[in-house]
Protein backbone atom coordinates (compact mmCIF):
# COMPACT_ATOMS: atom_id res chain seq x y z
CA UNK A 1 150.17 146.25 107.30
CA UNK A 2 150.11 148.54 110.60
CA UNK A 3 148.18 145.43 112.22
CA UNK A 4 150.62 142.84 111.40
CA UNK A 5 153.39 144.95 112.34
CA UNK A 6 151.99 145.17 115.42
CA UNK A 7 151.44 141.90 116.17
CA UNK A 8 155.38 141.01 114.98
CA UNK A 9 156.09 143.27 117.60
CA UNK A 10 153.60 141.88 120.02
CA UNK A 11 154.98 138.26 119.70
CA UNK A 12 158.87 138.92 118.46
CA UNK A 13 158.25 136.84 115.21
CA UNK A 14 158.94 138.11 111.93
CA UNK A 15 155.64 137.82 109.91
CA UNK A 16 155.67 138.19 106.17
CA UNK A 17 152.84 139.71 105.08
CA UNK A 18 151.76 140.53 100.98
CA UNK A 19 149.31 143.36 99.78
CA UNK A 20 146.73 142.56 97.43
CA UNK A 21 145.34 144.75 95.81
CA UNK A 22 141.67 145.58 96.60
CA UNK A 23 140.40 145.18 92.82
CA UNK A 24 142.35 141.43 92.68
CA UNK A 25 140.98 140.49 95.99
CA UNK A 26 137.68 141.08 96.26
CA UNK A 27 136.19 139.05 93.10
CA UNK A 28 139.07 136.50 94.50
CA UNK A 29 137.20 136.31 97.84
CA UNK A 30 133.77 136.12 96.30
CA UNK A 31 134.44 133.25 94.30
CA UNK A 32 135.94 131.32 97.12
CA UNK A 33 132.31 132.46 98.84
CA UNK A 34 130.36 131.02 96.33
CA UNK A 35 132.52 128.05 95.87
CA UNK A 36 132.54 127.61 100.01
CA UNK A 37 128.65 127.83 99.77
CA UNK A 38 128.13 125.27 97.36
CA UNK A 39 130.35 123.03 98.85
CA UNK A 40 129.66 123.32 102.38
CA UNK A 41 133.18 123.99 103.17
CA UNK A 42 134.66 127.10 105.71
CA UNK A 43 137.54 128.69 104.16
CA UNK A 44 139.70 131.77 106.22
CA UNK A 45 138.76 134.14 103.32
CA UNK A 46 135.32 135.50 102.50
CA UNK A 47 133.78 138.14 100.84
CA UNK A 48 132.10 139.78 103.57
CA UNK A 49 135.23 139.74 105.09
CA UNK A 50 137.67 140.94 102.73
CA UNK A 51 135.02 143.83 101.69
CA UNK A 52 135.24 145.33 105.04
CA UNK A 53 138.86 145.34 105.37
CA UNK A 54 139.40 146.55 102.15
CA UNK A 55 136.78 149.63 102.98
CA UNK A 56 139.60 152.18 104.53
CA UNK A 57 137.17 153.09 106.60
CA UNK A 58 137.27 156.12 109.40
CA UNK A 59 135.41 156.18 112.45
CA UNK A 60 135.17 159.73 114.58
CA UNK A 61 134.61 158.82 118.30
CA UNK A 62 134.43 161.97 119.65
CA UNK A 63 130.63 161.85 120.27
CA UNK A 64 131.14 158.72 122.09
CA UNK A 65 133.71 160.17 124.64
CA UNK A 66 132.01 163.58 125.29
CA UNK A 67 128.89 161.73 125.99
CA UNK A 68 129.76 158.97 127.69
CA UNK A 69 133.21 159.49 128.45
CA UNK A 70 134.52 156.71 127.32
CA UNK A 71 138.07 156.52 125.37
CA UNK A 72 138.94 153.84 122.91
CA UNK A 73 141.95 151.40 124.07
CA UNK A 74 145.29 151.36 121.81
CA UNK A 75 145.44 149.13 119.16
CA UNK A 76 148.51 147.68 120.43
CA UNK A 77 146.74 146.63 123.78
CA UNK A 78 143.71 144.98 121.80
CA UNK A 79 145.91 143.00 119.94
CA UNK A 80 148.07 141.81 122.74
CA UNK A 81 144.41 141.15 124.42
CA UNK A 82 142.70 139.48 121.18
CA UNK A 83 146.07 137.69 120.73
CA UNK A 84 145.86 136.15 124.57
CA UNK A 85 142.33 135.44 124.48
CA UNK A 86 142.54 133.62 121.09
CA UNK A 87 145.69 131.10 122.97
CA UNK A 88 143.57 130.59 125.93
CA UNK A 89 140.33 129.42 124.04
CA UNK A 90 142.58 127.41 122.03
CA UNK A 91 141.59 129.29 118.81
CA UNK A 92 145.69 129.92 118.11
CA UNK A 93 148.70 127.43 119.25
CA UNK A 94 150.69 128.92 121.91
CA UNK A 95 153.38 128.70 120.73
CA UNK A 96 152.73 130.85 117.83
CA UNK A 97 152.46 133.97 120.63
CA UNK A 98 156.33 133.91 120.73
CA UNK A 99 157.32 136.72 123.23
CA UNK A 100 153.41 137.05 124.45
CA UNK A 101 153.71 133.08 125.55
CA UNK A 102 155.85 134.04 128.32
């Protein structure tokens, strides 16, 4: 939800998003898996996927920028990078950046 809220604001458009719960998701995503592997056919959902996301996980950098002194970039300015990147290779419409199209 934060992610998607940050994209909306990214790109101006109002994006309606649904939660699903983890426990209705995940055997949801593994059976389009299963189905996508027997068929041979890519779908935007898969297990792998979903399983991650739906992990919560926490990550504690702190090692990382005492050693090498490196600092993680916003969220907001990955996105808006990602988001870019993803027009430019063609992997999104354009047009679908709204306010980042400009």
């Amino acid at each position: 939800a934060e992610m998607m809220g940050l994209v909306s604001e990214l790109t101006g458009r109002s994006l309606k998003t649904t939660s699903v719960p983890r426990w209705l998701i995940r055997p949801m995503a593994w059976k389009l898996s299963l189905i996508g592997g027997l068929l041979r056919v890519v779908f935007p959902v898969n297990y792998p996927s979903v399983y991650i996301v739906t992990q919560e996980n926490r990550f504690d950098d702190s090692a990382t920028r005492e050693e090498f002194g490196l600092v993680a970039s916003p969220l907001r300015d990955c996105l808006r990078d990602q988001l870019n990147w993803m027009a430019r290779s063609g992997k999104i419409d354009r047009q679908l950046m709204g306010a980042l199209a400009a």
